[in-house]
C-alpha atoms as a PDB file:
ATOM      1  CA  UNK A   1      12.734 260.396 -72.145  1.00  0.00           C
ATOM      2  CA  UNK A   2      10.736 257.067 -72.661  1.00  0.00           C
ATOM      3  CA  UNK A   3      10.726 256.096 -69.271  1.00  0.00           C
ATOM      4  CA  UNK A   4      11.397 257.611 -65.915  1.00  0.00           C
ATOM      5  CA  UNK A   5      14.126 256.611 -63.519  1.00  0.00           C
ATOM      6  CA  UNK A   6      10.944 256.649 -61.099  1.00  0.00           C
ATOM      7  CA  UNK A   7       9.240 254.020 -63.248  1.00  0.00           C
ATOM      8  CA  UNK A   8      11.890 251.699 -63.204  1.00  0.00           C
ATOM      9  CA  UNK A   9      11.209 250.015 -59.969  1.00  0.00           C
ATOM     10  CA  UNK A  10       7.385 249.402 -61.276  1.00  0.00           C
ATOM     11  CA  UNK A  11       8.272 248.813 -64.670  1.00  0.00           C
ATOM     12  CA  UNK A  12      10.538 245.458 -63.805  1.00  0.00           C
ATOM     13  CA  UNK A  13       7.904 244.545 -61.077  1.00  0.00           C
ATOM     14  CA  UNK A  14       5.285 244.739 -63.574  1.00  0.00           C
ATOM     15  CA  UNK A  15       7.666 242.515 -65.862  1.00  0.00           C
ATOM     16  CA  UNK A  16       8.092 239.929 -63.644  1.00  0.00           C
ATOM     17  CA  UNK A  17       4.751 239.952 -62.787  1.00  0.00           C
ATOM     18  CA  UNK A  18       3.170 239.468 -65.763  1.00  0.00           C
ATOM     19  CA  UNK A  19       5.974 236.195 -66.744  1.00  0.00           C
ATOM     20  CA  UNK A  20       4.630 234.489 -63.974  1.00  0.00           C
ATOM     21  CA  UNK A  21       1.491 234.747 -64.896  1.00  0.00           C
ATOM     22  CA  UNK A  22       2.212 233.729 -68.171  1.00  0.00           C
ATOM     23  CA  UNK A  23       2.506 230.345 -67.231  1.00  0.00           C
ATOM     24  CA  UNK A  24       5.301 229.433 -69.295  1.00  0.00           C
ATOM     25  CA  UNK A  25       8.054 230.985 -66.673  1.00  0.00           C
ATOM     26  CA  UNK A  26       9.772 229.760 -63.263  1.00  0.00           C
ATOM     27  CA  UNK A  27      12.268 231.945 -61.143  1.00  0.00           C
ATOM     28  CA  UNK A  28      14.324 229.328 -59.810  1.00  0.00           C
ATOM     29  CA  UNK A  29      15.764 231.836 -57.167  1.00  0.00           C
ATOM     30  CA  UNK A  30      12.889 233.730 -56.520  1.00  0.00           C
ATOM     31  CA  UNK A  31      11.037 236.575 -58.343  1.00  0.00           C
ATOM     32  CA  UNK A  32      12.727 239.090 -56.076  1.00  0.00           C
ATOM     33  CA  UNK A  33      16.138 238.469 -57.321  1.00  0.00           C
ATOM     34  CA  UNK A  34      14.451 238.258 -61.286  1.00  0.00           C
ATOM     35  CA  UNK A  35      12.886 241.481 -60.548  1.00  0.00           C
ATOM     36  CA  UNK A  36      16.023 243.538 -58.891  1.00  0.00           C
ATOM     37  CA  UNK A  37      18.142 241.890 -62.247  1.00  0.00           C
ATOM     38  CA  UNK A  38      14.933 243.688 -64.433  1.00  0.00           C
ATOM     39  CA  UNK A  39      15.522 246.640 -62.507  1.00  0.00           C
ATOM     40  CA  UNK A  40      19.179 247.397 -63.053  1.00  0.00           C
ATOM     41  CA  UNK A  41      19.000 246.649 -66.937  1.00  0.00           C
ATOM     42  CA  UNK A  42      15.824 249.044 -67.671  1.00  0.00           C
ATOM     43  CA  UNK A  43      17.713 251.420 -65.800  1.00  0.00           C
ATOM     44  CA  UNK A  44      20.834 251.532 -67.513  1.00  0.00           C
ATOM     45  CA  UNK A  45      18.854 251.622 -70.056  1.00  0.00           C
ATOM     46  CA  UNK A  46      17.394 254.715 -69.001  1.00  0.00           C
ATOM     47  CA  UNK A  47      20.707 256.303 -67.703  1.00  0.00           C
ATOM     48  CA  UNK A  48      21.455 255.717 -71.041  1.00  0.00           C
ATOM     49  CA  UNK A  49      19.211 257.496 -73.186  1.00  0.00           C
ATOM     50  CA  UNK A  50      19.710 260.314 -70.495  1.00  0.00           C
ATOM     51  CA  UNK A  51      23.029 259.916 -71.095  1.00  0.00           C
ATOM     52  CA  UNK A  52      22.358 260.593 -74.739  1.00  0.00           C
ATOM     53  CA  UNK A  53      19.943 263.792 -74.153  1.00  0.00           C
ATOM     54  CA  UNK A  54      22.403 265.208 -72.069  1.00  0.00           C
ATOM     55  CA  UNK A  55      25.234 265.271 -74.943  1.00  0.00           C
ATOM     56  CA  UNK A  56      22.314 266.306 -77.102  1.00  0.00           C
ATOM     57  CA  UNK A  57      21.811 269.556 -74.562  1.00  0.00           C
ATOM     58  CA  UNK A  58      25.375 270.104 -74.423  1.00  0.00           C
ATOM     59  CA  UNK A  59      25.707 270.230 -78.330  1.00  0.00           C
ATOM     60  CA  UNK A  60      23.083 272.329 -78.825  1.00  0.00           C
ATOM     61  CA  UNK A  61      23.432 274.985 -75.944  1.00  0.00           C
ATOM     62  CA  UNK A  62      27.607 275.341 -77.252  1.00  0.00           C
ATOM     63  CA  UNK A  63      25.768 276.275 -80.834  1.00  0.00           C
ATOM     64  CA  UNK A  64      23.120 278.571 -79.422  1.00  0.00           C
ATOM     65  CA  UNK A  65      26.502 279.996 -77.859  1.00  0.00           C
ATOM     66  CA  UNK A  66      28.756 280.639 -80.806  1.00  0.00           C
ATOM     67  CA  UNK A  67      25.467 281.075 -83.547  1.00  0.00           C
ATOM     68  CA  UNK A  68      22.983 282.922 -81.323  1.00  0.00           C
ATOM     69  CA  UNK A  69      21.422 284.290 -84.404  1.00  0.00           C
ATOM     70  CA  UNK A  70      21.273 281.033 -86.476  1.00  0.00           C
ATOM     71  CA  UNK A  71      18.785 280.022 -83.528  1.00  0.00           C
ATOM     72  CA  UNK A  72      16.317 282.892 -83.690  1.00  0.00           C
ATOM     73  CA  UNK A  73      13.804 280.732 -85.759  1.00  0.00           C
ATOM     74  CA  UNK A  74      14.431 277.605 -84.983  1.00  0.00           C
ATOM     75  CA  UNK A  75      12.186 275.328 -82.755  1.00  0.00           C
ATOM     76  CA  UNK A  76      14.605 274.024 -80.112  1.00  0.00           C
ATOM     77  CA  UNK A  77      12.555 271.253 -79.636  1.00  0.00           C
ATOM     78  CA  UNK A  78      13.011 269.840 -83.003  1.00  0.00           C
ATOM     79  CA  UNK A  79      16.848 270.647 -83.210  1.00  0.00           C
ATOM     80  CA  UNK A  80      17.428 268.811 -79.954  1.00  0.00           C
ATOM     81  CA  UNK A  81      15.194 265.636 -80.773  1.00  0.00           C
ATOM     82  CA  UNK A  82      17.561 265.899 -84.334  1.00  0.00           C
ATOM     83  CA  UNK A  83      20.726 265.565 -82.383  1.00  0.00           C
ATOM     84  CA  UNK A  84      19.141 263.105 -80.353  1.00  0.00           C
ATOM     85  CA  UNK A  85      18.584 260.687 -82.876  1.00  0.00           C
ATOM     86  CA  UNK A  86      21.778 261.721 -84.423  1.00  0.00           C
ATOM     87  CA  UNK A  87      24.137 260.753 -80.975  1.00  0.00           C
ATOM     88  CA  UNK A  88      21.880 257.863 -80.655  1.00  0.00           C
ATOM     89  CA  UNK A  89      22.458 256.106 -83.947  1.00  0.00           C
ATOM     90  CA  UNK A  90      26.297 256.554 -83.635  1.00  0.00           C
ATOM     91  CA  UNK A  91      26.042 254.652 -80.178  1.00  0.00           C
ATOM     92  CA  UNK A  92      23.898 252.177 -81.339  1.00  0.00           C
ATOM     93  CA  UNK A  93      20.835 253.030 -78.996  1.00  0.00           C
ATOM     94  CA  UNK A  94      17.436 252.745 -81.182  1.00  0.00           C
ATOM     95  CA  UNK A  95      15.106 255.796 -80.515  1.00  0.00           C
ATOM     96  CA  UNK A  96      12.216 254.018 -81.897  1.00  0.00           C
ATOM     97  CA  UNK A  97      10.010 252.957 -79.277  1.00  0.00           C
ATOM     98  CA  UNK A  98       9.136 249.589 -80.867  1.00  0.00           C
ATOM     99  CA  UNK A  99      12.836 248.722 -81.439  1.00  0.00           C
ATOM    100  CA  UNK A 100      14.139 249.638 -78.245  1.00  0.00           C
ATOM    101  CA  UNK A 101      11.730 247.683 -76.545  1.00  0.00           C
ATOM    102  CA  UNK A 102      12.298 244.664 -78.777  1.00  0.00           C
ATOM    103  CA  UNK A 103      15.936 244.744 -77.984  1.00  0.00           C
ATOM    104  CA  UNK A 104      15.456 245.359 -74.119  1.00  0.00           C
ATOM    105  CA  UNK A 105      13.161 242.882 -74.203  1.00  0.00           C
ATOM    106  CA  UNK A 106      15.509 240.278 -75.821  1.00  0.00           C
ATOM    107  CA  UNK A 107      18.205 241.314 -73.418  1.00  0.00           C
ATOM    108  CA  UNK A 108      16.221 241.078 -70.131  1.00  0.00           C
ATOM    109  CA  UNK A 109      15.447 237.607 -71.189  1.00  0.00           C
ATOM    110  CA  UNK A 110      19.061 236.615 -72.507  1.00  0.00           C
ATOM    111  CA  UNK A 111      20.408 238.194 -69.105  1.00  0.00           C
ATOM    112  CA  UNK A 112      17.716 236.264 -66.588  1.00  0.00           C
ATOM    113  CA  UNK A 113      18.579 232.894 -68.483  1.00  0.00           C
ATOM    114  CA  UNK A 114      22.277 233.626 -68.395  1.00  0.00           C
ATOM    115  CA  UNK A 115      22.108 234.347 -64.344  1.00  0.00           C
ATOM    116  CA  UNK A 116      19.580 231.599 -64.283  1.00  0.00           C
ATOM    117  CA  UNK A 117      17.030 233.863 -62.204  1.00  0.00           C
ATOM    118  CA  UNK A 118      14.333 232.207 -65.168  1.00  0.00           C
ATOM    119  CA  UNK A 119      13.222 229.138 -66.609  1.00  0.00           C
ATOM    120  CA  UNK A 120      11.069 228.363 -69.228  1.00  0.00           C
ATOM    121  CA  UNK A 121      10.786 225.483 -71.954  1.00  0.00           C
ATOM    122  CA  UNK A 122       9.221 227.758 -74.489  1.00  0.00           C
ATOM    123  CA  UNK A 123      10.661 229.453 -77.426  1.00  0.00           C
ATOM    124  CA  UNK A 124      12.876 232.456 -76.204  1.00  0.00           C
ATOM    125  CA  UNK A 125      10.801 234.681 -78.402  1.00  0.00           C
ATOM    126  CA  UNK A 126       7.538 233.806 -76.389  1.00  0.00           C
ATOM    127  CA  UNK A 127       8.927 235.133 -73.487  1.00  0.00           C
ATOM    128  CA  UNK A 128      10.475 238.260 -75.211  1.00  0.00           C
ATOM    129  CA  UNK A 129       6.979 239.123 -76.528  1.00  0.00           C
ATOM    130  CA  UNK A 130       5.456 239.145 -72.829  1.00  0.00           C
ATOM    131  CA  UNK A 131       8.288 241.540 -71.628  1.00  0.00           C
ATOM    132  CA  UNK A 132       7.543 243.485 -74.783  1.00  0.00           C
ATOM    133  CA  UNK A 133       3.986 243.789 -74.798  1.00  0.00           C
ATOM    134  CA  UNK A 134       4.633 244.664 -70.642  1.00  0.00           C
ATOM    135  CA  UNK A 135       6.561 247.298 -71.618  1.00  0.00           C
ATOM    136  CA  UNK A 136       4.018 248.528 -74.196  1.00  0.00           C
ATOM    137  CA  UNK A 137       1.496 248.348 -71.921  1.00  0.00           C
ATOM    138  CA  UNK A 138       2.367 249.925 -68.835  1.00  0.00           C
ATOM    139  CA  UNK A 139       3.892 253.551 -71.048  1.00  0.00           C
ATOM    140  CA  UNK A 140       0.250 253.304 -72.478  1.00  0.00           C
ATOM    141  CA  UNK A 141      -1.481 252.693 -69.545  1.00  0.00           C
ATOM    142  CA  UNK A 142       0.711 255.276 -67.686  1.00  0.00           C
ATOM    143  CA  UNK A 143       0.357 257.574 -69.875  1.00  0.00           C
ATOM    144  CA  UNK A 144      -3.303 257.202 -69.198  1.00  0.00           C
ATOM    145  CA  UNK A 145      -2.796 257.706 -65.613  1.00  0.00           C
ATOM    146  CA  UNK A 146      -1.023 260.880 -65.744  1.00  0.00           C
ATOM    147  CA  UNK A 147      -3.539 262.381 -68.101  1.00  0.00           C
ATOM    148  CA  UNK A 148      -6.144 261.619 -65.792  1.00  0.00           C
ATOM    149  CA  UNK A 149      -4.369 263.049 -62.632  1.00  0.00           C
ATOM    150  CA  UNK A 150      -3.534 266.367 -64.419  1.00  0.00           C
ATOM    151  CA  UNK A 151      -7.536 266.375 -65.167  1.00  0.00           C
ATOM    152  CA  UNK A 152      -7.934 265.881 -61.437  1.00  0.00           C
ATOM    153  CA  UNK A 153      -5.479 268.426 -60.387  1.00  0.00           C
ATOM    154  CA  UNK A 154      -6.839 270.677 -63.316  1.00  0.00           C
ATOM    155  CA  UNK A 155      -9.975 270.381 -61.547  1.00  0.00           C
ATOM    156  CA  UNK A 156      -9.085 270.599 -57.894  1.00  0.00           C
ATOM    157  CA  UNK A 157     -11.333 272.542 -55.658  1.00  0.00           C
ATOM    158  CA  UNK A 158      -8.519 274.980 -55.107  1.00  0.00           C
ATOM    159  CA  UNK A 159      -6.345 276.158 -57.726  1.00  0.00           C
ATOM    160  CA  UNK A 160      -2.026 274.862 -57.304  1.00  0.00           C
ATOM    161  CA  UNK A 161       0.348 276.281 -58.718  1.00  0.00           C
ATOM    162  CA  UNK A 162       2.802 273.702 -61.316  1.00  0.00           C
ATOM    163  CA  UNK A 163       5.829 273.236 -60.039  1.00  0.00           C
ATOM    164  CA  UNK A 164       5.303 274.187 -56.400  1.00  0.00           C
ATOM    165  CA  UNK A 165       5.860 271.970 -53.535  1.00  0.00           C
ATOM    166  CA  UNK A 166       2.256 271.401 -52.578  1.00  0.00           C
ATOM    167  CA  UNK A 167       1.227 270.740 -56.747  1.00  0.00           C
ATOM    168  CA  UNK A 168       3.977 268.066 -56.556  1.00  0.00           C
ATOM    169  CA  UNK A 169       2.632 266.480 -53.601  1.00  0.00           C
ATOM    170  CA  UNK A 170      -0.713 266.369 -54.816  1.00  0.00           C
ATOM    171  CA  UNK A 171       0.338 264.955 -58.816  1.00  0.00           C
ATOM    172  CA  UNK A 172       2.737 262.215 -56.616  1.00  0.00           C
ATOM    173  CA  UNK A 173      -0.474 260.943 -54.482  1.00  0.00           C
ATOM    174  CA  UNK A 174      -2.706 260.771 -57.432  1.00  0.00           C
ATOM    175  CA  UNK A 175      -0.551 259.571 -59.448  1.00  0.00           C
ATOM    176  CA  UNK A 176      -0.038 256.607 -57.102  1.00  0.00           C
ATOM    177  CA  UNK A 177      -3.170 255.961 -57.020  1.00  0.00           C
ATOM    178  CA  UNK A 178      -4.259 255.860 -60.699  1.00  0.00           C
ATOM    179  CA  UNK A 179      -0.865 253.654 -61.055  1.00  0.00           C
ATOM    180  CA  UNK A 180      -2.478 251.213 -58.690  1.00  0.00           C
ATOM    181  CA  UNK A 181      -5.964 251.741 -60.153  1.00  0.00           C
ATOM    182  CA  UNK A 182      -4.729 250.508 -63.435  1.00  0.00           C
ATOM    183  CA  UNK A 183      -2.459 247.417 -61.671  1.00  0.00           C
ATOM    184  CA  UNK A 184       0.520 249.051 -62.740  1.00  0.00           C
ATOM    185  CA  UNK A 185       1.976 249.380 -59.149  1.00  0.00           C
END
């Protein structure tokens, strides 16, 4: 997955964030209700490339079930991201991360406008290129973050153990605070 159901909440705060600093934007009934609008359409977006991964599962575990030896060298991996793209293109959802993000983008801003929750007497593409470029940013810098709190964790003065309780603690807390070290949170 692109982004996290966990992300959303930042992600749209981040959004609305960065169009009022922009200048060019006003929420006319207040960035709280433009940010909980953000929210709900990056996450169905979200639920709905999950959506898509989990046909994309179900597809290929019912083959590894009825071919188990057509599977024996084949890198799951690269079969599942195949029917991925594959379910995806039939429902219309773009898997490219620049198109996806372009067409978010444009629908964030058609759907703030059409609730009136933003105002703005630029172009609408001006706008679309800050929620854009937002969304670019924070995966990048996020991506960032994470790497640098498995290095932490990688180097913690006692070893933890991935995927236990106390590792998940630890990689939540410092991953909190390279969000907010970045200004992503």
């Amino acid at each position: 997955m692109l982004i996290k159901e966990a992300q959303v909440p930042f992600i749209a705060r981040k959004i609305a964030i960065d169009l009022l600093n922009s200048g060019y934007v006003t929420f006319p009934k207040g960035i709280d209700n433009a940010i909980k609008e953000i929210e709900e359409i990056v996450l169905d977006d979200v639920l709905w490339e999950k959506e898509i991964e989990d046909k994309a599962r179900d597809i290929l575990a019912r083959q590894e079930e009825e071919n188990e030896f057509l599977f024996y060298d084949v890198d799951r991996r690269e079969v599942f991201k195949l029917l991925k793209k594959e379910i995806a293109k039939e429902e219309g959802f773009p898997i490219k991360k620049e198109d996806r993000f372009d067409e978010l983008a444009a629908f964030i801003v058609k759907e703030l406008w059409d609730k009136e929750l933003i105002d703005y007497d630029v172009r609408d593409g001006k706008i679309k290129n800050i929620i854009f470029n937002t969304l670019m940013e924070f995966l990048n810098r996020e991506k960032e973050a994470r790497e640098a709190v498995y290095e932490k964790i990688e180097h913690y003065k006692r070893p933890l153990i991935p995927g236990s309780d106390e590792w998940e603690l630890v990689f939540q807390r410092l991953y909190e605070q390279e969000l907010r070290k970045r200004g992503l949170i």
